[in-house]
N, C-alpha and C. Protein backbone atom coordinates (compact mmCIF):
# COMPACT_ATOMS: atom_id res chain seq x y z
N UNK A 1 6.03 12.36 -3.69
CA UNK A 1 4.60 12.17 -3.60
C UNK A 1 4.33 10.80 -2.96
N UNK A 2 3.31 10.67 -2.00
CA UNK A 2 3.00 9.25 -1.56
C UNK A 2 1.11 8.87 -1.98
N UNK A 3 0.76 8.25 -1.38
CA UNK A 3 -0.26 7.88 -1.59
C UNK A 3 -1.13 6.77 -0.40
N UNK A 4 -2.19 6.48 0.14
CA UNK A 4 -2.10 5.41 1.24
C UNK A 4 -3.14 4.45 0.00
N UNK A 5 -2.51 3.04 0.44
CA UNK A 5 -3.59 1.76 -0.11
C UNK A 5 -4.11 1.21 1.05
N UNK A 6 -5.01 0.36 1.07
CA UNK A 6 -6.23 -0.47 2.29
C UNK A 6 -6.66 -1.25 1.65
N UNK A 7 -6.70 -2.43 1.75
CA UNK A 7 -7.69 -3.86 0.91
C UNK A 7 -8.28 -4.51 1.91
N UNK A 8 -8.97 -5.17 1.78
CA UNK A 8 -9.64 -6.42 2.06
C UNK A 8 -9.51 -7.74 1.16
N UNK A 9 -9.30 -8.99 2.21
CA UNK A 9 -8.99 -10.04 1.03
C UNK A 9 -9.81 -11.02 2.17
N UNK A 10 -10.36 -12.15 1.17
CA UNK A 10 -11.61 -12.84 1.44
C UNK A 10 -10.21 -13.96 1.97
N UNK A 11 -9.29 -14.30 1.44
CA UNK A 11 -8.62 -15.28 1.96
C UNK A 11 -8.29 -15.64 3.63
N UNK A 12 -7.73 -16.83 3.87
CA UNK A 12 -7.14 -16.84 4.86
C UNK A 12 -6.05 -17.81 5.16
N UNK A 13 -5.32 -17.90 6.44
CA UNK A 13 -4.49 -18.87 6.50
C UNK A 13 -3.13 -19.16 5.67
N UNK A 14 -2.66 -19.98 5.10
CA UNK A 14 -1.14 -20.34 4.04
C UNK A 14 -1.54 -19.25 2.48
N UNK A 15 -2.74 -19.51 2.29
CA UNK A 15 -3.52 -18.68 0.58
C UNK A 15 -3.39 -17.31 1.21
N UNK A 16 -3.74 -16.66 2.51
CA UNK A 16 -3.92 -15.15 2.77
C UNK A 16 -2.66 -14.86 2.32
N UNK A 17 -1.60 -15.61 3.53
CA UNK A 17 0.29 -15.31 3.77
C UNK A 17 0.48 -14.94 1.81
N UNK A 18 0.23 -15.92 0.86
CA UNK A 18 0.79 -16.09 -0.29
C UNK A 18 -0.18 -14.78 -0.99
N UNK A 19 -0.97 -14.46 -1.21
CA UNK A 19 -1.53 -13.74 -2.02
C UNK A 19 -1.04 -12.12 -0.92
N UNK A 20 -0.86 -11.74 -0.02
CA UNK A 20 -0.22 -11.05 0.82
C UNK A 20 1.28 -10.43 -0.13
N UNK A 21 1.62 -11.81 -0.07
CA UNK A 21 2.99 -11.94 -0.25
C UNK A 21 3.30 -11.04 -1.79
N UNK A 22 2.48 -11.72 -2.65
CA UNK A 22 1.97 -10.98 -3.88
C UNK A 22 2.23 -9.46 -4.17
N UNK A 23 1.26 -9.19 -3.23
CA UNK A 23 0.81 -7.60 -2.98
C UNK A 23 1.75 -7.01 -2.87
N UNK A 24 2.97 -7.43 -1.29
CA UNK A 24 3.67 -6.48 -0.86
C UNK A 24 5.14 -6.46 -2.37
N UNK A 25 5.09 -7.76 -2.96
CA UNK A 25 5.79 -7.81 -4.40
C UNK A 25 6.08 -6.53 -5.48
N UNK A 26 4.52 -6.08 -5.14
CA UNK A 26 3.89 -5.25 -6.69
C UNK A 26 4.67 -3.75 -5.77
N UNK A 27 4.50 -3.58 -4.60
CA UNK A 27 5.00 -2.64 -3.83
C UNK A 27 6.43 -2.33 -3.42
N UNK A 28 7.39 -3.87 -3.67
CA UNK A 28 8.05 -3.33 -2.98
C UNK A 28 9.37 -2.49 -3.98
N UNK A 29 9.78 -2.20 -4.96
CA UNK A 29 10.42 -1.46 -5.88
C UNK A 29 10.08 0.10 -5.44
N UNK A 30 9.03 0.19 -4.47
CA UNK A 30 8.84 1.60 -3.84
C UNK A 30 9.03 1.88 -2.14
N UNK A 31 9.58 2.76 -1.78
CA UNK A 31 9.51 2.97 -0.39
C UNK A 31 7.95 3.20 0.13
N UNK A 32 7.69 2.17 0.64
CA UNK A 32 6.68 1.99 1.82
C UNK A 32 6.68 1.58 3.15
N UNK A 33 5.56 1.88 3.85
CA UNK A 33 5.49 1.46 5.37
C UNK A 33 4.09 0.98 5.67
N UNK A 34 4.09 0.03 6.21
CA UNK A 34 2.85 -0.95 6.39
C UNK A 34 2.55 -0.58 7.49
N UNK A 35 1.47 -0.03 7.84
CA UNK A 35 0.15 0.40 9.29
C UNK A 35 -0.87 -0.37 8.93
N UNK A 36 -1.41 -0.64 10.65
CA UNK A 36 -2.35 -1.47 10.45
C UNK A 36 -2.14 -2.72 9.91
N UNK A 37 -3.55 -3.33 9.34
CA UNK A 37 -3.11 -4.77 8.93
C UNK A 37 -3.00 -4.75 7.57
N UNK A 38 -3.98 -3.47 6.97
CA UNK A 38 -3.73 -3.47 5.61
C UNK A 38 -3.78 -2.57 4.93
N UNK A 39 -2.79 -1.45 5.94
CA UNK A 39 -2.86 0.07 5.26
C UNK A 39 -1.57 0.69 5.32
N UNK A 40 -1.28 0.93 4.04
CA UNK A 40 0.18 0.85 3.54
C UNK A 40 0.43 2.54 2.84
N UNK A 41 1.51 3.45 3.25
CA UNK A 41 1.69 4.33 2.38
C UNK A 41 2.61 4.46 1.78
N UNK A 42 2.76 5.06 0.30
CA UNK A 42 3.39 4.20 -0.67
C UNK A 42 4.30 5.59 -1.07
N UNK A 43 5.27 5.70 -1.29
CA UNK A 43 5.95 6.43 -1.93
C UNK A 43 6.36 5.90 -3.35
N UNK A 44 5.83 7.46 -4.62
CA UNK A 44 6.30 6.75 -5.63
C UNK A 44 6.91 8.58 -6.14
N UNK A 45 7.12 8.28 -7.48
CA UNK A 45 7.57 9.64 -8.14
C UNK A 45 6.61 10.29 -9.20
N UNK A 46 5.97 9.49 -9.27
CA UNK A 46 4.83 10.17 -10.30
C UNK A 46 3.48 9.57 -10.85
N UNK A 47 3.01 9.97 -11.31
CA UNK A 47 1.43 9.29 -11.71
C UNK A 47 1.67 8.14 -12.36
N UNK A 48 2.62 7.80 -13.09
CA UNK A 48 2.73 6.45 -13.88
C UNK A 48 3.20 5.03 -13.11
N UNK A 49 3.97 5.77 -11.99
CA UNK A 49 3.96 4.88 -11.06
C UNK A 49 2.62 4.33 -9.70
N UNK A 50 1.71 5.34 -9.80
CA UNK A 50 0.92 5.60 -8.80
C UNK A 50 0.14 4.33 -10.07
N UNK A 51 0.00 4.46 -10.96
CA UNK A 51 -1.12 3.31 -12.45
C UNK A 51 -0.35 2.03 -12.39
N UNK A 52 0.72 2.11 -12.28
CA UNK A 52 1.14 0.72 -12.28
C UNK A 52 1.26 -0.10 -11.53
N UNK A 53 0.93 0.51 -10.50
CA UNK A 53 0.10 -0.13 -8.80
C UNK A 53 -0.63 -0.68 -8.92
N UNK A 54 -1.50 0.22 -9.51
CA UNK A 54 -3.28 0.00 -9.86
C UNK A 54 -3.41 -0.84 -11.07
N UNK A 55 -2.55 -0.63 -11.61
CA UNK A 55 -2.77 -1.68 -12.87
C UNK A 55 -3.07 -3.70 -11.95
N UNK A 56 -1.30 -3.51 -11.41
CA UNK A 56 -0.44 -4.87 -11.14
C UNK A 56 -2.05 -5.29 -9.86
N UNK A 57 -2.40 -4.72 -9.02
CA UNK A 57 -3.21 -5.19 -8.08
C UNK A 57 -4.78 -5.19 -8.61
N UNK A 58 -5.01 -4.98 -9.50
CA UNK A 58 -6.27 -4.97 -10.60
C UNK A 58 -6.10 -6.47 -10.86
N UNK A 59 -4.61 -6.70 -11.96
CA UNK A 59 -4.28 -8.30 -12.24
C UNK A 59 -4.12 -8.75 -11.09
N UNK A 60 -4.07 -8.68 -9.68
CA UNK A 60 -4.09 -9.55 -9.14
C UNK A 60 -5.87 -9.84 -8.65
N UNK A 61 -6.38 -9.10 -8.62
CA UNK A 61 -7.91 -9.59 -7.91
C UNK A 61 -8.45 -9.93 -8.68
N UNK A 62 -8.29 -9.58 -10.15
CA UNK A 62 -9.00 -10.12 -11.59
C UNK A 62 -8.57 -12.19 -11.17
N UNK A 63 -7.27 -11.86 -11.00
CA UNK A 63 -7.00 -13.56 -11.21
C UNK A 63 -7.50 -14.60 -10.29
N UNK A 64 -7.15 -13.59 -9.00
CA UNK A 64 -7.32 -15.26 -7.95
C UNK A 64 -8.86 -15.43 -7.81
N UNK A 65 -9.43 -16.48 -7.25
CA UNK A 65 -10.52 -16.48 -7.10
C UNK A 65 -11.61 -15.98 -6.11
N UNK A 66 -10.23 -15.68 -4.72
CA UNK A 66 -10.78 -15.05 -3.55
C UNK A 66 -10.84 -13.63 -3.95
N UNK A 67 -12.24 -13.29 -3.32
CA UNK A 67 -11.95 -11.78 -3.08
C UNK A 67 -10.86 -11.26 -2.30
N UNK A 68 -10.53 -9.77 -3.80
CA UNK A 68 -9.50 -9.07 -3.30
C UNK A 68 -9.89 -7.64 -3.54
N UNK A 69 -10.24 -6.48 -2.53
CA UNK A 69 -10.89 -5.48 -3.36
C UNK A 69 -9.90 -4.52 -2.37
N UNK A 70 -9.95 -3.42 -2.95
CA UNK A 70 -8.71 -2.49 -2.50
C UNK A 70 -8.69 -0.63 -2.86
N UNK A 71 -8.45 -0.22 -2.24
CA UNK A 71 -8.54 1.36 -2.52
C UNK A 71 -7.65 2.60 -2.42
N UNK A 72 -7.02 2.92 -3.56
CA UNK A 72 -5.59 4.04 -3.33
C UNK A 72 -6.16 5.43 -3.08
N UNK A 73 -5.89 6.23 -2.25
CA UNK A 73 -5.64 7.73 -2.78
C UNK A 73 -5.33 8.50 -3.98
N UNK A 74 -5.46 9.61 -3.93
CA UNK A 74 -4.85 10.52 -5.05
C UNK A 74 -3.75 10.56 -4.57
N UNK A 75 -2.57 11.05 -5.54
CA UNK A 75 -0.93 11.15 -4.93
C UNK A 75 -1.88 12.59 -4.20
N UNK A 76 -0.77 12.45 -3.04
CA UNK A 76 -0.16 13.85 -2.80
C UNK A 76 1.48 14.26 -2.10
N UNK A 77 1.12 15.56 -2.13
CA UNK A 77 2.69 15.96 -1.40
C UNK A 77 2.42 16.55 -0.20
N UNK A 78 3.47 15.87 0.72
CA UNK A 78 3.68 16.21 1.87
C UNK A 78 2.04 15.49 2.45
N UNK A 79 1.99 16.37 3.74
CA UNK A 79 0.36 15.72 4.41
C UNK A 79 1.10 15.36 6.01
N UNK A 80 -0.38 15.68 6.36
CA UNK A 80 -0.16 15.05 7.96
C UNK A 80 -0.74 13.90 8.23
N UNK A 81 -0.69 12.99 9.11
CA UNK A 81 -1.69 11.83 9.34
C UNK A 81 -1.55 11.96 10.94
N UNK A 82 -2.90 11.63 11.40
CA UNK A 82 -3.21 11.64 13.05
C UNK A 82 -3.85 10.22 13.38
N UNK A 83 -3.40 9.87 14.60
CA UNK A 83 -3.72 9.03 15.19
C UNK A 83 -3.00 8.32 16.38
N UNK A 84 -2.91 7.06 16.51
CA UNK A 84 -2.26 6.60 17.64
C UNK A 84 -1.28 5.45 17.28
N UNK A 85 0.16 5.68 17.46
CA UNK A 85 1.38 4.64 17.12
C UNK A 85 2.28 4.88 17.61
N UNK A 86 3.40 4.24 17.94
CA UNK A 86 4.23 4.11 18.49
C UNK A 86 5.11 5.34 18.20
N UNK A 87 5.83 5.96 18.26
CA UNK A 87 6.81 7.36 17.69
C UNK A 87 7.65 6.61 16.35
N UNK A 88 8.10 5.93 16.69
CA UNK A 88 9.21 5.04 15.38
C UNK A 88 8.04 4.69 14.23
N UNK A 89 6.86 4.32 14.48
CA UNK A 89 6.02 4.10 13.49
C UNK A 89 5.74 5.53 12.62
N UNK A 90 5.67 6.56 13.49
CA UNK A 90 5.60 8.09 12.91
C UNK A 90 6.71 8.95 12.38
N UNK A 91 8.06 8.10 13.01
CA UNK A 91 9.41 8.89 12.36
C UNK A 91 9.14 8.13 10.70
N UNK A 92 8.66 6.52 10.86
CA UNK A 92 9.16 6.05 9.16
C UNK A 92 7.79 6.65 8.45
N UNK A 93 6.57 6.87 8.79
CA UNK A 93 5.69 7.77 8.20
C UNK A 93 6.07 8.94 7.45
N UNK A 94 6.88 9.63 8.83
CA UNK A 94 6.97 11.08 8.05
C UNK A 94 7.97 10.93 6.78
N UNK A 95 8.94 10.12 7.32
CA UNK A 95 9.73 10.12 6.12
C UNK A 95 9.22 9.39 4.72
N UNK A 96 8.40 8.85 4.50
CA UNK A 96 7.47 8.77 3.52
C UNK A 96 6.61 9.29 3.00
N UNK A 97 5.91 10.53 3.72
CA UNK A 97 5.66 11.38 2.75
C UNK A 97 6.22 12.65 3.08
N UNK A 98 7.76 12.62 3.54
CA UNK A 98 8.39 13.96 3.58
C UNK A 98 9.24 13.95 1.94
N UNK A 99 9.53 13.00 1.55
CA UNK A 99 10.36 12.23 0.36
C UNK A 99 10.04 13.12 -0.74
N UNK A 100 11.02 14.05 -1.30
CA UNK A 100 10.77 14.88 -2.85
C UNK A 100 11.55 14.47 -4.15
């Protein structure tokens, strides 16, 4: 099952890089692939992992002072995505939400 995340963060500069840095933290114990500047799809195995995303990036916008606001999907399985990227950007796609 994967899922896509997208945020917005009020930061910028050395504070963006570090609170960035944060994020991709809470993510990376899962196979993901970063599109765009801040749209990420996430491979996990189940709903408790899909909450503990949402939990860990909740504590993070609760804490810092910059805005951090952000938005997951419902899991799903399998799925297509359209648009425009390089082919290698679409081989590590598929294999993220080809993943059972």
């Amino acid at each position: 099952m994967h899922f896509v995340l997208s945020y917005d963060l009020s930061a910028q500069g050395e504070r963006r890089r570090q609170i960035e840095t944060e994020i991709v933290g809470v993510l990376g114990q899962f196979r993901h692939v970063r599109r765009l500047t801040t749209f990420f799809i996430i491979h996990v195995d189940n709903q408790n992992q899909w909450e503990q995303i949402r939990q860990s990036l909740t504590e993070i916008a609760r804490r810092i002072p910059e805005d951090l606001y952000f938005i997951m999907s419902p899991l799903m399985s399998l799925g297509r995505y359209n648009g425009f990227l390089h082919q290698q950007e679409w081989d590590e796609i598929n294999v993220i939400t080809d993943l059972h």
